[in-house]
C-alpha atoms as a PDB file:
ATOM      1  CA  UNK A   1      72.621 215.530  46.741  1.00  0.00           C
ATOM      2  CA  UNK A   2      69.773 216.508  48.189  1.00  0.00           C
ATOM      3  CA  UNK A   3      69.512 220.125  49.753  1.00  0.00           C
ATOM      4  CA  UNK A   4      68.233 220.813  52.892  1.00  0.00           C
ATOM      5  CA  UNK A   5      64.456 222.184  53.664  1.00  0.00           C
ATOM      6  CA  UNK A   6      64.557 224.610  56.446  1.00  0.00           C
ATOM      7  CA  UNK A   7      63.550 227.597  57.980  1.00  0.00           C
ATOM      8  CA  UNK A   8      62.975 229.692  61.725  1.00  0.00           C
ATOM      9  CA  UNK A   9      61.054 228.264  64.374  1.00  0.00           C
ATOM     10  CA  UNK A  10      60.086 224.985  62.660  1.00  0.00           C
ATOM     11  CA  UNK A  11      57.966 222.719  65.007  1.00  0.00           C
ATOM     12  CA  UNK A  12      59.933 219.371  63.875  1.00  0.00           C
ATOM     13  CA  UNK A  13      63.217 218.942  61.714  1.00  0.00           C
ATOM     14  CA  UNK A  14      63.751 215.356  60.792  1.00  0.00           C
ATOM     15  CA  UNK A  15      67.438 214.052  59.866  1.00  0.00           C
ATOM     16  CA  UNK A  16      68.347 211.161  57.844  1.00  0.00           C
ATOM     17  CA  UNK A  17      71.553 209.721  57.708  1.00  0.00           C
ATOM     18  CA  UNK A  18      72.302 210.311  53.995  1.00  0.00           C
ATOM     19  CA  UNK A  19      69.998 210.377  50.831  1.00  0.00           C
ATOM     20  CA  UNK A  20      69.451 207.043  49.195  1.00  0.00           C
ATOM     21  CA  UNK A  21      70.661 205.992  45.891  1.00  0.00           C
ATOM     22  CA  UNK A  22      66.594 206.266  44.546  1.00  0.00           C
ATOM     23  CA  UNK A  23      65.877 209.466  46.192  1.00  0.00           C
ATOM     24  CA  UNK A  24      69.366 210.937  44.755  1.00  0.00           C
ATOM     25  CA  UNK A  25      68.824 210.151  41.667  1.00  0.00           C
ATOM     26  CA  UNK A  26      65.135 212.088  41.813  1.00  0.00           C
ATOM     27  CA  UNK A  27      66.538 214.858  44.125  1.00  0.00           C
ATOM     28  CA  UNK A  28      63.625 213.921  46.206  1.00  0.00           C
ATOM     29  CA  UNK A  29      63.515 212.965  49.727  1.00  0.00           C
ATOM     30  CA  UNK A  30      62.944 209.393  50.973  1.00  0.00           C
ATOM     31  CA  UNK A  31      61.698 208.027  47.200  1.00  0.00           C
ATOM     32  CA  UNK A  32      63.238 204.575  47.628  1.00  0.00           C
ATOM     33  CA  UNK A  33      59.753 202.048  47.076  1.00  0.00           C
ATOM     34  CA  UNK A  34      59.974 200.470  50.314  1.00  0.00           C
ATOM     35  CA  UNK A  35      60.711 203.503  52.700  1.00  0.00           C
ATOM     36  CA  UNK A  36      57.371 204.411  54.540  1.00  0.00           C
ATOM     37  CA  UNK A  37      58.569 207.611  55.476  1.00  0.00           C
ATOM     38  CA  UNK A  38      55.516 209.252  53.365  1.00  0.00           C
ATOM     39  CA  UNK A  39      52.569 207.025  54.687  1.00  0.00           C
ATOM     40  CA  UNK A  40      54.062 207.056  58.077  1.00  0.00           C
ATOM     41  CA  UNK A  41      53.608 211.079  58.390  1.00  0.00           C
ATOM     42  CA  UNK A  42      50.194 210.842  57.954  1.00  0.00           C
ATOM     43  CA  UNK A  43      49.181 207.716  59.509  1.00  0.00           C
ATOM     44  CA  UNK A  44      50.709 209.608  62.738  1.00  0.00           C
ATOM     45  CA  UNK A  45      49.075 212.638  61.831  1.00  0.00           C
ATOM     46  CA  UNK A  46      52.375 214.924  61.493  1.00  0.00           C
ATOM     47  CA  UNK A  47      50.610 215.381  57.832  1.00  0.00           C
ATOM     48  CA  UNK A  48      47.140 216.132  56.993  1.00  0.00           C
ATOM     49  CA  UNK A  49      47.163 213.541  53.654  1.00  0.00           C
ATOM     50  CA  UNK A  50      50.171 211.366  52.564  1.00  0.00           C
ATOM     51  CA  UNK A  51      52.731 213.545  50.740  1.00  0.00           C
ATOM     52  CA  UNK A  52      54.419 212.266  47.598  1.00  0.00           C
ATOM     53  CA  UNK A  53      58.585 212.276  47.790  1.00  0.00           C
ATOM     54  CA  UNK A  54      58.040 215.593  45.038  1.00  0.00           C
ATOM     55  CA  UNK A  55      55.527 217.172  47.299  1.00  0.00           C
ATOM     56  CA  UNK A  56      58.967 217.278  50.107  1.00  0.00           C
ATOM     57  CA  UNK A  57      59.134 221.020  50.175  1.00  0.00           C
ATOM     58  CA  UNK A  58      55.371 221.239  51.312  1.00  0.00           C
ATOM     59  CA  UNK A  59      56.277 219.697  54.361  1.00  0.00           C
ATOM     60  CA  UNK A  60      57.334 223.140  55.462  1.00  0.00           C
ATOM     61  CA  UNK A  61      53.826 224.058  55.183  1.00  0.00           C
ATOM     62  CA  UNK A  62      52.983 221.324  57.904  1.00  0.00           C
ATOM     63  CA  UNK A  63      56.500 223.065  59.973  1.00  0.00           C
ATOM     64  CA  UNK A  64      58.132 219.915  59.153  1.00  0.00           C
ATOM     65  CA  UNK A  65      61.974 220.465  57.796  1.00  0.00           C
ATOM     66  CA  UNK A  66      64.805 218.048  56.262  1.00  0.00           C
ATOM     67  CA  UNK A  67      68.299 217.899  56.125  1.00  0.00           C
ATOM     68  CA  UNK A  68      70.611 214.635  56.636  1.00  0.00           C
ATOM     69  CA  UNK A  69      74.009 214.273  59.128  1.00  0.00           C
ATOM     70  CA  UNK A  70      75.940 213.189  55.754  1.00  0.00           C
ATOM     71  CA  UNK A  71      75.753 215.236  52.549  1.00  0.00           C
ATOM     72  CA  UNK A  72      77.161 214.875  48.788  1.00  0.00           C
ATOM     73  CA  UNK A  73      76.983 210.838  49.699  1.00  0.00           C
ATOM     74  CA  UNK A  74      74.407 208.974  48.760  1.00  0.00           C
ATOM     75  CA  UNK A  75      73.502 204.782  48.890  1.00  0.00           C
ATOM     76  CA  UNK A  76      73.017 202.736  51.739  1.00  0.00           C
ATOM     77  CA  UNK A  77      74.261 202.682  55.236  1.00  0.00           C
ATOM     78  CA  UNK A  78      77.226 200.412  53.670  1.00  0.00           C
ATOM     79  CA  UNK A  79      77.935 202.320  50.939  1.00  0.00           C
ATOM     80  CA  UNK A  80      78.373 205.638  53.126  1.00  0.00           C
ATOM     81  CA  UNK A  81      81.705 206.830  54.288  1.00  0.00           C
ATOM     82  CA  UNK A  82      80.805 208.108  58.027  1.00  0.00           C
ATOM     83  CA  UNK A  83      83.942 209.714  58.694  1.00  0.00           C
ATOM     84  CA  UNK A  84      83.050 212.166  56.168  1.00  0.00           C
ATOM     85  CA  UNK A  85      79.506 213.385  58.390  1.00  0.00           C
ATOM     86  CA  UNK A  86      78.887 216.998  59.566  1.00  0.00           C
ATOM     87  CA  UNK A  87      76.887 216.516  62.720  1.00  0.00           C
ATOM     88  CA  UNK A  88      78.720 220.130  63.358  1.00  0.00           C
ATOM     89  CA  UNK A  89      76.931 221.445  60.148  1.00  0.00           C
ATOM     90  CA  UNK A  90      73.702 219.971  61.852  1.00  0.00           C
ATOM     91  CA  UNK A  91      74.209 221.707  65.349  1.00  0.00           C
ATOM     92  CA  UNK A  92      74.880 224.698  63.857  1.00  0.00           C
ATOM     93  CA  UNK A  93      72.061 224.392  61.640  1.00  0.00           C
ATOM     94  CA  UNK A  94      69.586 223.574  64.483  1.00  0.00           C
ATOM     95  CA  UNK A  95      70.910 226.558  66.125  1.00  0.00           C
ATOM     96  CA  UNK A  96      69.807 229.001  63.679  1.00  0.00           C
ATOM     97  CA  UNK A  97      67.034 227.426  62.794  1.00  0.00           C
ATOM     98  CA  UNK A  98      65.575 226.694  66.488  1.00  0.00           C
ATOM     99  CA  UNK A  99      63.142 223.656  65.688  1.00  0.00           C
ATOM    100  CA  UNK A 100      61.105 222.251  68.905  1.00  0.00           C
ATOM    101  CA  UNK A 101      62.538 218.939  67.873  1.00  0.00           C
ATOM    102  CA  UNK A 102      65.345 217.284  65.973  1.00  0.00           C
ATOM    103  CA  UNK A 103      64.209 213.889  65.553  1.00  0.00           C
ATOM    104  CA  UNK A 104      66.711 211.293  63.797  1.00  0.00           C
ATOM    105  CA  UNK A 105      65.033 208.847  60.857  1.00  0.00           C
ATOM    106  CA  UNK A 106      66.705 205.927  61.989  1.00  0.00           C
ATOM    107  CA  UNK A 107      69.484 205.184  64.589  1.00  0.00           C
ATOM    108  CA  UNK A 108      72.398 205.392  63.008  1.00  0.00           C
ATOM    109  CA  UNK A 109      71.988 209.093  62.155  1.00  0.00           C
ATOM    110  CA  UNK A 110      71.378 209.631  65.914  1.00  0.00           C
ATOM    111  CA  UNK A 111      74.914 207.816  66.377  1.00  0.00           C
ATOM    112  CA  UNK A 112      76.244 209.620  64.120  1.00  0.00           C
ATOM    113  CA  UNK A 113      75.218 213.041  65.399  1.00  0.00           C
ATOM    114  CA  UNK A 114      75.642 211.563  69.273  1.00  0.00           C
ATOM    115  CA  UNK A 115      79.018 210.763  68.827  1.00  0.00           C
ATOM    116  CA  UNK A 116      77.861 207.878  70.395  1.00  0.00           C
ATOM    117  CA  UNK A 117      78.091 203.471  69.738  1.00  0.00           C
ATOM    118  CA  UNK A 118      74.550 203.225  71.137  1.00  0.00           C
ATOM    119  CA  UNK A 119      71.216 205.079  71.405  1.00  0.00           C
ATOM    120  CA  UNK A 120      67.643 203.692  72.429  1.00  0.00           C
ATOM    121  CA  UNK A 121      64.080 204.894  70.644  1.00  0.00           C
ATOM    122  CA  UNK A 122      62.159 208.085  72.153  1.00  0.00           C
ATOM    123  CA  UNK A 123      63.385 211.528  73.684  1.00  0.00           C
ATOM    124  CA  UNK A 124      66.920 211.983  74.303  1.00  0.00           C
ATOM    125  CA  UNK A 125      68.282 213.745  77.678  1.00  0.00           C
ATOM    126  CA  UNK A 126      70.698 215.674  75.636  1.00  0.00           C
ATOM    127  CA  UNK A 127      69.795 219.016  73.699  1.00  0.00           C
ATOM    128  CA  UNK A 128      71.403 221.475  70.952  1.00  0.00           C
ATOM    129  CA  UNK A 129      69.722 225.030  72.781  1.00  0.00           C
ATOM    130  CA  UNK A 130      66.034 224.939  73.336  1.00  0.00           C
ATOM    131  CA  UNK A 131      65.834 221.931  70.712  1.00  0.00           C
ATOM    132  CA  UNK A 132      64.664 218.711  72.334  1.00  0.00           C
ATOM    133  CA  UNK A 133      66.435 215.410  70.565  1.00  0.00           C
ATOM    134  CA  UNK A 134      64.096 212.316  69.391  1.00  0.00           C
ATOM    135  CA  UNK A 135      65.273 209.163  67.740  1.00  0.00           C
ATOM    136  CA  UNK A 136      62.688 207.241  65.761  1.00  0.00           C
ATOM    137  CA  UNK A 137      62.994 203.909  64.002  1.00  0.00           C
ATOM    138  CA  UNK A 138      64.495 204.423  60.401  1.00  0.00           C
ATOM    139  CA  UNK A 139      61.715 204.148  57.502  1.00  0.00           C
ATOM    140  CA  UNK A 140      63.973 202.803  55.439  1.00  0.00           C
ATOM    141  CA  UNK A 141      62.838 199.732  53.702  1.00  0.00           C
ATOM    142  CA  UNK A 142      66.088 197.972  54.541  1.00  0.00           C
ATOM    143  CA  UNK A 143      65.350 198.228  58.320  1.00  0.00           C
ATOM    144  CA  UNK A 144      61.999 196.537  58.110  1.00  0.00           C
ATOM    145  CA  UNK A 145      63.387 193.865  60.926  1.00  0.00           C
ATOM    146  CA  UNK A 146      64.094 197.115  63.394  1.00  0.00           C
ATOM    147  CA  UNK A 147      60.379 198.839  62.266  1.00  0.00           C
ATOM    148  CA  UNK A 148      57.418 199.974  65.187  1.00  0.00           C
ATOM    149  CA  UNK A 149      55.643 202.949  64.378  1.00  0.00           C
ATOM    150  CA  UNK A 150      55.073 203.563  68.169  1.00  0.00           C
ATOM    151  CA  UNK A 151      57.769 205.534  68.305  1.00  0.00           C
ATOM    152  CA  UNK A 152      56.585 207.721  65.644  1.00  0.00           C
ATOM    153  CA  UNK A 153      53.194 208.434  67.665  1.00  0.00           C
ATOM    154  CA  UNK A 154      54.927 209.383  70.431  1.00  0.00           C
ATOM    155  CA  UNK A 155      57.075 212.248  68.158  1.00  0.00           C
ATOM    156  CA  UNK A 156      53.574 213.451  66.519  1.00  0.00           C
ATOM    157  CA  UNK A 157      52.450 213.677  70.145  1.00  0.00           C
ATOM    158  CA  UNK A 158      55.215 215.639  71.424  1.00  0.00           C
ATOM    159  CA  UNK A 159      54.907 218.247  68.577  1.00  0.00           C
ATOM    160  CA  UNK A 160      51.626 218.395  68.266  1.00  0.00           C
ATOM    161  CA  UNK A 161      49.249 217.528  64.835  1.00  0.00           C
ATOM    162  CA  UNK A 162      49.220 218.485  61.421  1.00  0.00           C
ATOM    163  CA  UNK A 163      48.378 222.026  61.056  1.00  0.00           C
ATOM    164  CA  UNK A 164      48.314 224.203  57.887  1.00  0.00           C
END
């Protein structure tokens, strides 16, 4: 599916729960019509203009990096087999990678990688290291009913602007 875009000492790493059957197909990151994962970026300022689901490896550019708590599985929520996650793969990855931030697109993946049957909106108490934990409401299109970008401020605030 889709790999993951990382490197050291990234300001923000965002994790999805799996790629969607759109942005599999185009081995590009949240390309599904109705996800507002692109506009939302820069309408909270984590972006400096509104990235195109191709343009996903310039987001390291902004320290902004990607990777998802389920890989080589792709389609909704329902269509994803759960017991098949790697939130292990993601600690670890967080580890070497040392982000300021792991925020979760949605919260399912923040279940997922919790180990836990529920989670509320905002910082988390718990960390991986020096990595503070953030759950945001999921872009998805299919979440619409769940959707406040508040949330979203509140992560651009806690790592800080757009810079290039």
């Amino acid at each position: 599916m889709l790999k993951d875009v990382l490197k050291k000492d990234l300001r923000l790493v965002i994790c999805g729960t799996a790629a969607g059957e759109v942005s599999a197909e185009r081995g590009e990151y949240y390309a599904g019509p109705g996800n507002k994962f692109w506009p939302t970026l820069h309408e909270v300022g984590l972006t400096t203009r509104r990235l195109s689901p191709w343009e996903y490896c310039e987001l390291l550019k902004f320290g902004i990096g990607l990777t998802d708590v389920v890989k080589g599985q792709a389609g909704s929520d329902t269509d994803i087999d759960f017991g098949r996650a790697l939130p292990d793969d993601v600690r670890s990855k967080v580890s070497q990678f040392t982000p300021l931030v792991l925020a979760f697109n949605g919260k399912k993946a923040a279940k997922v990688f919790l180990n836990s049957q529920r989670v509320e909106y905002g910082l988390q108490l718990a960390t991986v290291g020096s990595t503070r934990l953030f759950v945001a409401p999921s872009t998805s299109g299919a979440a619409n009913g769940y959707w406040s970008i508040d949330p979203w401020r509140e992560l651009a605030q806690l790592v800080g602007g757009a810079t290039l």
